[in-house]
PDB file of N, CA and C in Angstrom:
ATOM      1  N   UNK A   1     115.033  88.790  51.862  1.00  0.00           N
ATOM      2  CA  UNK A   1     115.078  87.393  51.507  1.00  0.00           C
ATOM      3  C   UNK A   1     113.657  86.929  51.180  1.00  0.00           C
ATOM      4  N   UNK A   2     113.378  86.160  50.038  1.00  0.00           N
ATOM      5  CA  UNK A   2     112.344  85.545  49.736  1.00  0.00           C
ATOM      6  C   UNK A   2     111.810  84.274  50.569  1.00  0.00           C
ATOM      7  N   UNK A   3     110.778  83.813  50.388  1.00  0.00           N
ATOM      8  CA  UNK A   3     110.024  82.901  51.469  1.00  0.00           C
ATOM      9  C   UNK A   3     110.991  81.323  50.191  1.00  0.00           C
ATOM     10  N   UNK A   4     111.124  81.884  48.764  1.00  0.00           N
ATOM     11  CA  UNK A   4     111.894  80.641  48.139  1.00  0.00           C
ATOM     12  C   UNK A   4     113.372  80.197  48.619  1.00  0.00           C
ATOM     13  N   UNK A   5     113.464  81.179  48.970  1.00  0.00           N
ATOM     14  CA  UNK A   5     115.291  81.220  49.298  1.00  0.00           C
ATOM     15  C   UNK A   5     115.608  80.406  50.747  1.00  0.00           C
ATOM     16  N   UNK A   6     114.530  81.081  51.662  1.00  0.00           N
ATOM     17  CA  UNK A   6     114.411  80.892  52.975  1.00  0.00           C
ATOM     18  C   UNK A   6     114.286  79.467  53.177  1.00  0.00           C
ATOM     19  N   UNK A   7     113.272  78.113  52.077  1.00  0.00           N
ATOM     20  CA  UNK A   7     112.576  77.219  52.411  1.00  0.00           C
ATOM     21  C   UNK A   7     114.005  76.144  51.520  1.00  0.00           C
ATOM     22  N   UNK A   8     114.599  76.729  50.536  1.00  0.00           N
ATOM     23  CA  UNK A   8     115.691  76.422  49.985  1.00  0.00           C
ATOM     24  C   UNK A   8     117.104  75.597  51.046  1.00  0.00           C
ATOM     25  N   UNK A   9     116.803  76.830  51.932  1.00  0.00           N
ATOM     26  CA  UNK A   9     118.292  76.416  52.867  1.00  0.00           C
ATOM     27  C   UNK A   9     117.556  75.865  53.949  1.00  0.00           C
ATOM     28  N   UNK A  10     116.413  75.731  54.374  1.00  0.00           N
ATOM     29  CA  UNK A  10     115.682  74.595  55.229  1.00  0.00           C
ATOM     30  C   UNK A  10     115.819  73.055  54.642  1.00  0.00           C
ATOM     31  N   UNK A  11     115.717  73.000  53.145  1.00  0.00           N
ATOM     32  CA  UNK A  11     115.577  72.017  52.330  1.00  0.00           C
ATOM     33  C   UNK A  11     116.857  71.260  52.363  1.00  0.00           C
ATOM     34  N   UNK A  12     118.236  71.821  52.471  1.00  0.00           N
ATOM     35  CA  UNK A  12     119.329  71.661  52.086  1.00  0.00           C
ATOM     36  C   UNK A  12     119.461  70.994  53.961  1.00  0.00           C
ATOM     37  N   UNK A  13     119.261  72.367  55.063  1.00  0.00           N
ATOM     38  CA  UNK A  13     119.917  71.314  55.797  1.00  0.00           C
ATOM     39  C   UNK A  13     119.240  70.481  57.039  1.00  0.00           C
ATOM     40  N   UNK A  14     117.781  69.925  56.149  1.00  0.00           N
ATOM     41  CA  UNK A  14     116.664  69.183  56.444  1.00  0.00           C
ATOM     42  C   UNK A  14     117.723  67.680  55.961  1.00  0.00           C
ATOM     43  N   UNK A  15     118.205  68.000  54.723  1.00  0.00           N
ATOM     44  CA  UNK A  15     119.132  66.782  53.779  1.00  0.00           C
ATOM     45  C   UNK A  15     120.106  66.006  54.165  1.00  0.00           C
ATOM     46  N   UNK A  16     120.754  67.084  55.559  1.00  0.00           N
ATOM     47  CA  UNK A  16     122.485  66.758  55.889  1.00  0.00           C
ATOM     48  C   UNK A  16     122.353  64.967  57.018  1.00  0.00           C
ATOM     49  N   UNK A  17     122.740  64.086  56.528  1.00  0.00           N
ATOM     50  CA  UNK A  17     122.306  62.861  57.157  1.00  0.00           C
ATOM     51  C   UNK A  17     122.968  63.206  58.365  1.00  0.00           C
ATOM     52  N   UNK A  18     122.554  61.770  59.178  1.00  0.00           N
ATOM     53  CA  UNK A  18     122.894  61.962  60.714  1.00  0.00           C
ATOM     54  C   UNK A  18     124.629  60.794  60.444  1.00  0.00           C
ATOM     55  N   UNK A  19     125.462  62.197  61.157  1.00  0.00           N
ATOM     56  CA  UNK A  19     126.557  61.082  60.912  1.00  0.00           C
ATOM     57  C   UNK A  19     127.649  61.658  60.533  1.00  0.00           C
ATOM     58  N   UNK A  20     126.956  63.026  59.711  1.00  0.00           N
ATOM     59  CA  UNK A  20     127.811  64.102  58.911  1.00  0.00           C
ATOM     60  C   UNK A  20     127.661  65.260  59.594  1.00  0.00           C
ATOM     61  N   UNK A  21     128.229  66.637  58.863  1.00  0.00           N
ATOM     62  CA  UNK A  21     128.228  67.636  58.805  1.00  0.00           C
ATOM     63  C   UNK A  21     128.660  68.505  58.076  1.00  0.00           C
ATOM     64  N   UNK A  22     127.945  69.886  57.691  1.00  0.00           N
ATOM     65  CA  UNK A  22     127.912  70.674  56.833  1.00  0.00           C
ATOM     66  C   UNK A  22     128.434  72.143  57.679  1.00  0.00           C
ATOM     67  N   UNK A  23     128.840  72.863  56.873  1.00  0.00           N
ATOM     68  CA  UNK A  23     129.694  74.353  57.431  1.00  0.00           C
ATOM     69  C   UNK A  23     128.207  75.040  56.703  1.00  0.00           C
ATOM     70  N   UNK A  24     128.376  76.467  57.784  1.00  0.00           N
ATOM     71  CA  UNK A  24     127.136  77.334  57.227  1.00  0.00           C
ATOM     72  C   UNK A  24     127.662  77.632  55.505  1.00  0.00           C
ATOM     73  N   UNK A  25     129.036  77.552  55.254  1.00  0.00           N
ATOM     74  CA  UNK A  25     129.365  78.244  53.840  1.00  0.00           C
ATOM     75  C   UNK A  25     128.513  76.697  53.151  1.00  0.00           C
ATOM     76  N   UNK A  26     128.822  75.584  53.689  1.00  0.00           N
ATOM     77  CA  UNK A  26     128.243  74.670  52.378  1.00  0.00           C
ATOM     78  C   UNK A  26     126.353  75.100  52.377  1.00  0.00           C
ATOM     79  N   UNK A  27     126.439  74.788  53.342  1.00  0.00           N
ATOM     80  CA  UNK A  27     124.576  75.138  53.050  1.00  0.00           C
ATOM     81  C   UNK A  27     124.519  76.404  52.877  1.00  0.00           C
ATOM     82  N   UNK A  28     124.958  77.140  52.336  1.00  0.00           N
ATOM     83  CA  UNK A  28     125.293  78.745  51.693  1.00  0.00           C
ATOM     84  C   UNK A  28     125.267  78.205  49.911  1.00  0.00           C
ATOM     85  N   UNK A  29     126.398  77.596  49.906  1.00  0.00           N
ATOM     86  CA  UNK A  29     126.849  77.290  48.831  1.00  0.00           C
ATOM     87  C   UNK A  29     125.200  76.107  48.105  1.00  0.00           C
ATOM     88  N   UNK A  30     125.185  75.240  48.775  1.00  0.00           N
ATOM     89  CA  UNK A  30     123.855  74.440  48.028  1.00  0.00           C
ATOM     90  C   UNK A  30     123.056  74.872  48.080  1.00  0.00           C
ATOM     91  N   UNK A  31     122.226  75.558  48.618  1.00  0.00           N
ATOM     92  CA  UNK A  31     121.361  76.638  48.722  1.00  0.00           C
ATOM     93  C   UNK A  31     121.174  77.802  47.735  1.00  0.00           C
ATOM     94  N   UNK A  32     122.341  78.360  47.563  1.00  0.00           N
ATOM     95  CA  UNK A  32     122.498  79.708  46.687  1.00  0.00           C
ATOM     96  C   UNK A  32     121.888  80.911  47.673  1.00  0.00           C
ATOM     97  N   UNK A  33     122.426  80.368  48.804  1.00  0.00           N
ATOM     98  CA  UNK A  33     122.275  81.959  49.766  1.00  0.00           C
ATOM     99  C   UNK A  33     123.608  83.045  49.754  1.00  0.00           C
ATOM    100  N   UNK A  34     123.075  84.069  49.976  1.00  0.00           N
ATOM    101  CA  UNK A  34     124.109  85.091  49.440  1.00  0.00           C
ATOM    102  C   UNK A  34     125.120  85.088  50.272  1.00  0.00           C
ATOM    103  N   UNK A  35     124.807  83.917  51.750  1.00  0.00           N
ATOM    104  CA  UNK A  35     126.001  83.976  52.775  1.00  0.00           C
ATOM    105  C   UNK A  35     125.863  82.968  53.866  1.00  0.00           C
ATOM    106  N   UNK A  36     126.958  82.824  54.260  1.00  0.00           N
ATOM    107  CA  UNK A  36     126.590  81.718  55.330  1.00  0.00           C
ATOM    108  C   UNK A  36     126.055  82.200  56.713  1.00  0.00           C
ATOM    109  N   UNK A  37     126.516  83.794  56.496  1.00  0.00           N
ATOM    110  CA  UNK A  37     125.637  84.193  58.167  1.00  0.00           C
ATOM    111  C   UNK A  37     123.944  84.043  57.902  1.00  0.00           C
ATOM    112  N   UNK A  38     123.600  84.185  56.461  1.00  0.00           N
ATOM    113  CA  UNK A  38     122.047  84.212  56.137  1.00  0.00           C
ATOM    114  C   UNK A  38     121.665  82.380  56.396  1.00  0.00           C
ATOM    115  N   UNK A  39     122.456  81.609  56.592  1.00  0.00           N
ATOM    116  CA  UNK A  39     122.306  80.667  57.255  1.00  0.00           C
ATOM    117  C   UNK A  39     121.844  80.445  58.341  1.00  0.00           C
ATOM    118  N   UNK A  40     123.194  80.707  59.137  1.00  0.00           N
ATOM    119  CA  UNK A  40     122.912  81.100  60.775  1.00  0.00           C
ATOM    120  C   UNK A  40     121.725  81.829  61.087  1.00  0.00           C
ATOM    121  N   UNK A  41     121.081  83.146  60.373  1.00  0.00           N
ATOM    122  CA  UNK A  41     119.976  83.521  60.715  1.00  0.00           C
ATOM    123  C   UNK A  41     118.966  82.445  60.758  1.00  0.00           C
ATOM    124  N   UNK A  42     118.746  81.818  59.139  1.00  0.00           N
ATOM    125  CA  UNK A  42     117.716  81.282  59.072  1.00  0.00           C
ATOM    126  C   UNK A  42     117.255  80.173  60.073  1.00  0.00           C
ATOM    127  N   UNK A  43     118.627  79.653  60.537  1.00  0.00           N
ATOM    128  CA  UNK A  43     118.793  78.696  61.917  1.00  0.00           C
ATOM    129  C   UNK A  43     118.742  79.547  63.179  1.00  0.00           C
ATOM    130  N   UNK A  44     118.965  80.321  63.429  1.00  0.00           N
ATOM    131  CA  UNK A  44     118.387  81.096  64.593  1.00  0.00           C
ATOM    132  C   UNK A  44     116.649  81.265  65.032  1.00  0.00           C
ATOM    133  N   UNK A  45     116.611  81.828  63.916  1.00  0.00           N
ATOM    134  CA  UNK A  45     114.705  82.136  63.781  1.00  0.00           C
ATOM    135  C   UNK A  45     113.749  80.902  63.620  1.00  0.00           C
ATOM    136  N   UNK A  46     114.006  79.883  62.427  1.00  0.00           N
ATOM    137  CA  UNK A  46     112.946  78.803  62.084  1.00  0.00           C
ATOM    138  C   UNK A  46     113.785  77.938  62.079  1.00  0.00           C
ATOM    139  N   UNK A  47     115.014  77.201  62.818  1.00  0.00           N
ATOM    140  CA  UNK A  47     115.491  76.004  63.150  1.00  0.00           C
ATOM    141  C   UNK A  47     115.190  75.118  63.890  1.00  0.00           C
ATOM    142  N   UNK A  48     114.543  75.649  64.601  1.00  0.00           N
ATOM    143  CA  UNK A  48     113.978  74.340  65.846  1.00  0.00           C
ATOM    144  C   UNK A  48     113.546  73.094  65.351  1.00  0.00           C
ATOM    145  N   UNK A  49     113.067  72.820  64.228  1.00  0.00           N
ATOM    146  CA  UNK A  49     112.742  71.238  63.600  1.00  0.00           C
ATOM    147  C   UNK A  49     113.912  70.586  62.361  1.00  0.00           C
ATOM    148  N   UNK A  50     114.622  71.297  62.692  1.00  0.00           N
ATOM    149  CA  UNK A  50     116.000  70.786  61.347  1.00  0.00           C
ATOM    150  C   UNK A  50     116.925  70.160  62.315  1.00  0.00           C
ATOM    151  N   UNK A  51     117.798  69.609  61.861  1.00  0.00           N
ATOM    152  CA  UNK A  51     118.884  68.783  62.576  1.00  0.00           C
ATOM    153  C   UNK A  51     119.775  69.969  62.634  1.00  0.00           C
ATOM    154  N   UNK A  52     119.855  70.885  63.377  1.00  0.00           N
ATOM    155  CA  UNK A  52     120.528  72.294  63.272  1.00  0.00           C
ATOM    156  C   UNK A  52     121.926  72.065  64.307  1.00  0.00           C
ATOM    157  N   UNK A  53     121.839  70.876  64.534  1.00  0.00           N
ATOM    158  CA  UNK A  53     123.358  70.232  65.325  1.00  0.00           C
ATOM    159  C   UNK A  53     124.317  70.291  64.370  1.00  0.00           C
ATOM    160  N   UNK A  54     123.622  69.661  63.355  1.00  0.00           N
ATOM    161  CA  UNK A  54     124.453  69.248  62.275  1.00  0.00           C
ATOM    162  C   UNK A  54     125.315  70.609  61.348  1.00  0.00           C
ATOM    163  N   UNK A  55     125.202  71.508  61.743  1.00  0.00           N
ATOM    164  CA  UNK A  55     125.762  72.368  60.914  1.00  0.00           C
ATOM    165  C   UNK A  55     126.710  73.512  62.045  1.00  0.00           C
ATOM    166  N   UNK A  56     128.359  73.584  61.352  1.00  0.00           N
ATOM    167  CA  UNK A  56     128.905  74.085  61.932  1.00  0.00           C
ATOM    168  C   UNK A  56     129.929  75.226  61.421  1.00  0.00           C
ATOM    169  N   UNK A  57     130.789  75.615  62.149  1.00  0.00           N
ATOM    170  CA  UNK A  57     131.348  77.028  61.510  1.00  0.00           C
ATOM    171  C   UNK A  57     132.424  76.012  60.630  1.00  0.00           C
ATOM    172  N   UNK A  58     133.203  77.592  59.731  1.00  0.00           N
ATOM    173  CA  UNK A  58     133.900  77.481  58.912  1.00  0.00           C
ATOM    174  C   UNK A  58     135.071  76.179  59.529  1.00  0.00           C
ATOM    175  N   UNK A  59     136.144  76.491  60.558  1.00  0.00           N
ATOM    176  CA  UNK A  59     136.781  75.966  61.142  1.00  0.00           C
ATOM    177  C   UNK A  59     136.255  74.018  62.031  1.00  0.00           C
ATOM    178  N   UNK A  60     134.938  73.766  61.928  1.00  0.00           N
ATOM    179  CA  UNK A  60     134.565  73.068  62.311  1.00  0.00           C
ATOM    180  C   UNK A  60     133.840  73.022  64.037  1.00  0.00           C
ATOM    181  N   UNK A  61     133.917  74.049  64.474  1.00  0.00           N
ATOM    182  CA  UNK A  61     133.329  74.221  65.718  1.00  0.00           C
ATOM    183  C   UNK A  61     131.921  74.977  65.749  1.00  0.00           C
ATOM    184  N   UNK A  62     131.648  74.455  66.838  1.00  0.00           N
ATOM    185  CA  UNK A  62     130.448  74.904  66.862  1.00  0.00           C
ATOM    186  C   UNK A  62     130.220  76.285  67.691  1.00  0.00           C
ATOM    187  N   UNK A  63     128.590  77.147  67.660  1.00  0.00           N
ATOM    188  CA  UNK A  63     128.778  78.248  68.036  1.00  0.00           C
ATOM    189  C   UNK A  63     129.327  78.327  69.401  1.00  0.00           C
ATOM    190  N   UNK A  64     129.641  79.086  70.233  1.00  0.00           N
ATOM    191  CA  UNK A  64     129.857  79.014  71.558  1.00  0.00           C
ATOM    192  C   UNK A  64     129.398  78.867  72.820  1.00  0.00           C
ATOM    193  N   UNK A  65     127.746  79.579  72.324  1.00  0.00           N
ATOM    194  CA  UNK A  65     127.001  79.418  72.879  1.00  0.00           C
ATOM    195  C   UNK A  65     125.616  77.886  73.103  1.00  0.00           C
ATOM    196  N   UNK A  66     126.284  77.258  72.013  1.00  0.00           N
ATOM    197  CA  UNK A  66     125.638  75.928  71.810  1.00  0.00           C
ATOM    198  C   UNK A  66     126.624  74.777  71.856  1.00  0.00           C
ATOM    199  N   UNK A  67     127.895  74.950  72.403  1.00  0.00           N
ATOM    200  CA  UNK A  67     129.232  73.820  71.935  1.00  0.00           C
ATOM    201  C   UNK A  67     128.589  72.803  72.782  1.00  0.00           C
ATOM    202  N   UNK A  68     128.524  72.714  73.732  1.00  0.00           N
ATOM    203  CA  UNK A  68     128.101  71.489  74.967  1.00  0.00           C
ATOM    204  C   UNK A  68     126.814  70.812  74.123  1.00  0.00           C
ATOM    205  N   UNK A  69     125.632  71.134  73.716  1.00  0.00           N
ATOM    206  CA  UNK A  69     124.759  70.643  73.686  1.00  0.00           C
ATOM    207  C   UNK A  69     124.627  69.909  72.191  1.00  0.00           C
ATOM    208  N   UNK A  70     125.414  70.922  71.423  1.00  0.00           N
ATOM    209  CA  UNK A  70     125.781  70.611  69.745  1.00  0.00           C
ATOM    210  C   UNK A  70     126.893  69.365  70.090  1.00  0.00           C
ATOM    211  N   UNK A  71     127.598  69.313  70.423  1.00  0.00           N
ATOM    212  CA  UNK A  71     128.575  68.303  70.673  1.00  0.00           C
ATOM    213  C   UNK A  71     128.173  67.269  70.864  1.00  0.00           C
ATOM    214  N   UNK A  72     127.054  67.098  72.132  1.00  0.00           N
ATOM    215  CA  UNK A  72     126.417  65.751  72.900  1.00  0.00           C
ATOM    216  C   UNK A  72     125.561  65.523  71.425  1.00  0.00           C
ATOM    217  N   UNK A  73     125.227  66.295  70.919  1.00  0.00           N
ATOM    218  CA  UNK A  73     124.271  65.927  69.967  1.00  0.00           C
ATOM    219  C   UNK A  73     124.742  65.230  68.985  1.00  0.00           C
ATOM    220  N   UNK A  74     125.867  65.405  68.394  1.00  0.00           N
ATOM    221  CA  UNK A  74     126.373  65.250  67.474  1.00  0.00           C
ATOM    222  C   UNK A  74     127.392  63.734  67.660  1.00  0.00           C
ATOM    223  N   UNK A  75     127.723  63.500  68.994  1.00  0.00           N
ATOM    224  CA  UNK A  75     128.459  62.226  69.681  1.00  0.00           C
ATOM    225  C   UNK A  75     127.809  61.356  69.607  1.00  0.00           C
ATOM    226  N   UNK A  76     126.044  61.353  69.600  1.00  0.00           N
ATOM    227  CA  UNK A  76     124.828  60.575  69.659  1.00  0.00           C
ATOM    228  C   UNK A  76     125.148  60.101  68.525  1.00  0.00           C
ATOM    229  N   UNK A  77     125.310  60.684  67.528  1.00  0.00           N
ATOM    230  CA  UNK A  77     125.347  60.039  65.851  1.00  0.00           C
ATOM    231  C   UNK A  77     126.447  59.307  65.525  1.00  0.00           C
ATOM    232  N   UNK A  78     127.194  59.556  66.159  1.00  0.00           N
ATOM    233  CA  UNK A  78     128.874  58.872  65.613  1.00  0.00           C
ATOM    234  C   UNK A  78     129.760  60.110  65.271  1.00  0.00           C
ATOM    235  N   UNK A  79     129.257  61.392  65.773  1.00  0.00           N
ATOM    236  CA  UNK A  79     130.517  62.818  65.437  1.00  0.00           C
ATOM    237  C   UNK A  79     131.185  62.508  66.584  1.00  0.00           C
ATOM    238  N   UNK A  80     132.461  62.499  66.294  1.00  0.00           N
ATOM    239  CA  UNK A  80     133.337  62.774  67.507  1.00  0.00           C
ATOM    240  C   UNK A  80     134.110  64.344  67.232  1.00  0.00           C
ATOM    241  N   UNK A  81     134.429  64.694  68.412  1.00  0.00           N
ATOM    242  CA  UNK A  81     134.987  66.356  68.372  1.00  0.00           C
ATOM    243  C   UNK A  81     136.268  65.401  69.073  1.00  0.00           C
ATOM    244  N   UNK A  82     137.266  66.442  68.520  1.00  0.00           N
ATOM    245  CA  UNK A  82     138.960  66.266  69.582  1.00  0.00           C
ATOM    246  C   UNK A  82     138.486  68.242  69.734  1.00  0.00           C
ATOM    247  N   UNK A  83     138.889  68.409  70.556  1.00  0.00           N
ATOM    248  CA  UNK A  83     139.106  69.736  71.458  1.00  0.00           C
ATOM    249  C   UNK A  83     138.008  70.489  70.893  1.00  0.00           C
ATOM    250  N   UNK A  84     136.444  69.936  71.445  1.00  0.00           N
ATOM    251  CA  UNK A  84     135.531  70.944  70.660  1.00  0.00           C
ATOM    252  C   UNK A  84     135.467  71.203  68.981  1.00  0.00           C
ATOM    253  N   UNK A  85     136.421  70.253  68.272  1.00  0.00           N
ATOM    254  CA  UNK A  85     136.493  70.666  66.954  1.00  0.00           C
ATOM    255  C   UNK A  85     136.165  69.446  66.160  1.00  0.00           C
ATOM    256  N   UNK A  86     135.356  69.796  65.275  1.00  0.00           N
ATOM    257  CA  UNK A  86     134.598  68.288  64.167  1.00  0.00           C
ATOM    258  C   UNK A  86     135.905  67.996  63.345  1.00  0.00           C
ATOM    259  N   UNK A  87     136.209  67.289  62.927  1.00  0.00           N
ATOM    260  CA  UNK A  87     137.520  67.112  62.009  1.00  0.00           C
ATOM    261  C   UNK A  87     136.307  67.058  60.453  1.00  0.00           C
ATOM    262  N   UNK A  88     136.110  68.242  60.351  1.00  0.00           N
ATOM    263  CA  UNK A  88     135.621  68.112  58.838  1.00  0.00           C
ATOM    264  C   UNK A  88     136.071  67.711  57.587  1.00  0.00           C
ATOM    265  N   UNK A  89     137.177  67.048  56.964  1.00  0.00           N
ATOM    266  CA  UNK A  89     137.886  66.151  56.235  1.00  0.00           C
ATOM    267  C   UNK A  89     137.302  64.487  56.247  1.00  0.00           C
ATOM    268  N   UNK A  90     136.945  64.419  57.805  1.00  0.00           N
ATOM    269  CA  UNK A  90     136.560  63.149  58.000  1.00  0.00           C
ATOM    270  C   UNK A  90     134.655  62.960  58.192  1.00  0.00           C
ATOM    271  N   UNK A  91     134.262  63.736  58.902  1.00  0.00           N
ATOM    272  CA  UNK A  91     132.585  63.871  58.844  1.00  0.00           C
ATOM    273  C   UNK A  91     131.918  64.675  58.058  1.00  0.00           C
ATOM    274  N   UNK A  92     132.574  65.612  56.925  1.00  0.00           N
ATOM    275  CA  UNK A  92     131.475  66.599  56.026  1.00  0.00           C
ATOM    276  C   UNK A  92     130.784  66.185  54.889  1.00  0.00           C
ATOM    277  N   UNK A  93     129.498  66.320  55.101  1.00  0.00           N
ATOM    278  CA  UNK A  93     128.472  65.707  53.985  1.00  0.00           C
ATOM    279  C   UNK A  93     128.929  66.576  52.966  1.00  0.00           C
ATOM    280  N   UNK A  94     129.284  65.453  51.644  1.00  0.00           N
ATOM    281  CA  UNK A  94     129.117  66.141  50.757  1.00  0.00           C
ATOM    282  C   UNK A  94     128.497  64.887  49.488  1.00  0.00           C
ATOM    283  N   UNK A  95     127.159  65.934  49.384  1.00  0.00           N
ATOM    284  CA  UNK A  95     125.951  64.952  48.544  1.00  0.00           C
ATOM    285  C   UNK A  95     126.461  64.988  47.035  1.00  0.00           C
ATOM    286  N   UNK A  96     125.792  64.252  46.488  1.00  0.00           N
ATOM    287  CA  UNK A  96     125.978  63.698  44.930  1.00  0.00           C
ATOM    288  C   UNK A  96     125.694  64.938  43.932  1.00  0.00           C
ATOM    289  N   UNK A  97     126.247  64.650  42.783  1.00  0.00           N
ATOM    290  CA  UNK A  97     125.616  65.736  41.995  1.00  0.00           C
ATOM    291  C   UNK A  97     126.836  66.964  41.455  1.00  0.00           C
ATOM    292  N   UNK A  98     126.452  67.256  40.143  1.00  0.00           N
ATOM    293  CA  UNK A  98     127.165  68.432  40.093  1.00  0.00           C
ATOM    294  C   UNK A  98     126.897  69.752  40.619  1.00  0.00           C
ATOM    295  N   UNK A  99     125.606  70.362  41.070  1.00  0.00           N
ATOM    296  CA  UNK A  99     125.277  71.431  41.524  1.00  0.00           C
ATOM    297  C   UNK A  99     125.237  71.192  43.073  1.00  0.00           C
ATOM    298  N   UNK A 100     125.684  70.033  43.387  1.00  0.00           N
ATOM    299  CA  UNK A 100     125.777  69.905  44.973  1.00  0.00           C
ATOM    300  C   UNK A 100     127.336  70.167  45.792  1.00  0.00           C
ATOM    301  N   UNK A 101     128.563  70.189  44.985  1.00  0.00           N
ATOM    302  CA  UNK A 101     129.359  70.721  45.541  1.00  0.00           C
ATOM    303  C   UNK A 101     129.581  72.136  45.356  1.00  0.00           C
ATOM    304  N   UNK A 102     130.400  72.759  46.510  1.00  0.00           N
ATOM    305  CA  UNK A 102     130.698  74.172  46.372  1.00  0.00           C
ATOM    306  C   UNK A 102     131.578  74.323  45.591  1.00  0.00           C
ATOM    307  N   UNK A 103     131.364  75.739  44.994  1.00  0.00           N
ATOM    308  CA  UNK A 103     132.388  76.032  44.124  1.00  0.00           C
ATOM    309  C   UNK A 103     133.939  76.205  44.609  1.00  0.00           C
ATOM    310  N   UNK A 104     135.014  76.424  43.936  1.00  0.00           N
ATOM    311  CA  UNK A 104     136.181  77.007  44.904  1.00  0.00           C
ATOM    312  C   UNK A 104     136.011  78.451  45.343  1.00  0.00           C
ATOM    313  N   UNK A 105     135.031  79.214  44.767  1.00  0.00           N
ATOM    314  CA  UNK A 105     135.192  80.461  45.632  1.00  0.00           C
ATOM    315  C   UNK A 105     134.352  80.199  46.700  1.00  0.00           C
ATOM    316  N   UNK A 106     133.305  79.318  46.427  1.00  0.00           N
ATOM    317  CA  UNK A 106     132.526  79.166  47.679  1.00  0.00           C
ATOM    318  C   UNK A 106     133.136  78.819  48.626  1.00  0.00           C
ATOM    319  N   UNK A 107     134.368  77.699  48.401  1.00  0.00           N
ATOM    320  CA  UNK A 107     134.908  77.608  49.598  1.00  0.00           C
ATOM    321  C   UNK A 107     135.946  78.186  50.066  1.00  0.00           C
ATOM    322  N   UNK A 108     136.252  79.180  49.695  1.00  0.00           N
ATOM    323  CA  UNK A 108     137.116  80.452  50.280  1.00  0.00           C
ATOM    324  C   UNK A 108     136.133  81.196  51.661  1.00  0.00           C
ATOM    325  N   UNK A 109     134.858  81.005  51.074  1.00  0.00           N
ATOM    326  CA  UNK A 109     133.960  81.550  52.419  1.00  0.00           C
ATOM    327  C   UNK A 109     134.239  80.838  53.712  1.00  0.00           C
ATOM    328  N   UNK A 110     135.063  79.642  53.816  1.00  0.00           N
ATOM    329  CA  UNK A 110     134.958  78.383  55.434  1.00  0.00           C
ATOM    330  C   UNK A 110     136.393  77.864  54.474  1.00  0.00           C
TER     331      UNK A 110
END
């Protein structure tokens, strides 16, 4: 992975307002990363200053190992979870623009 690619999907989910939420496939998809786990990495390693609450799995939950703290985080803003699960229909950012939505195969990935 390039240091462009890398600063790309920082950029994207530096973007995601407080209030919303994005699936690793969308910040895959706006980004132009080859995947949404190359997401999750990039949020594993250099996430600590991104709103990295804000981004959740395909299904709308969060990882397992972060549900409690991603949750409280995300309740702070106005996310509400029913059973651990974001109702993404109702909270998923999706920004302006034609190159800002995913494609339909993109969203076969979530």
């Amino acid at each position: 992975m390039d240091d462009e690619l890398h600063e790309r999907v920082r950029a994207v989910i530096a973007d995601v307002p407080a209030g919303t939420v994005a699936t690793y496939g969308d910040i895959a998809a706006l980004s132009g990363a080859p995947s949404p786990r190359l997401v999750g990495w990039i949020l594993g390693e250099d996430g600590h200053d991104l709103p990295w609450h804000r981004v959740l799995r395909a299904n709308g939950t969060p990882a397992p190992h972060l549900v409690h703290e991603q949750l409280e985080l995300l309740r702070a803003e106005g996310v509400l979870a029913d059973d651990e699960r974001v109702d993404l229909k109702k909270y998923r950012w999706r920004p302006d623009g034609p190159a800002a939505n995913p494609t339909d195969a993109a969203e076969t990935l979530f």
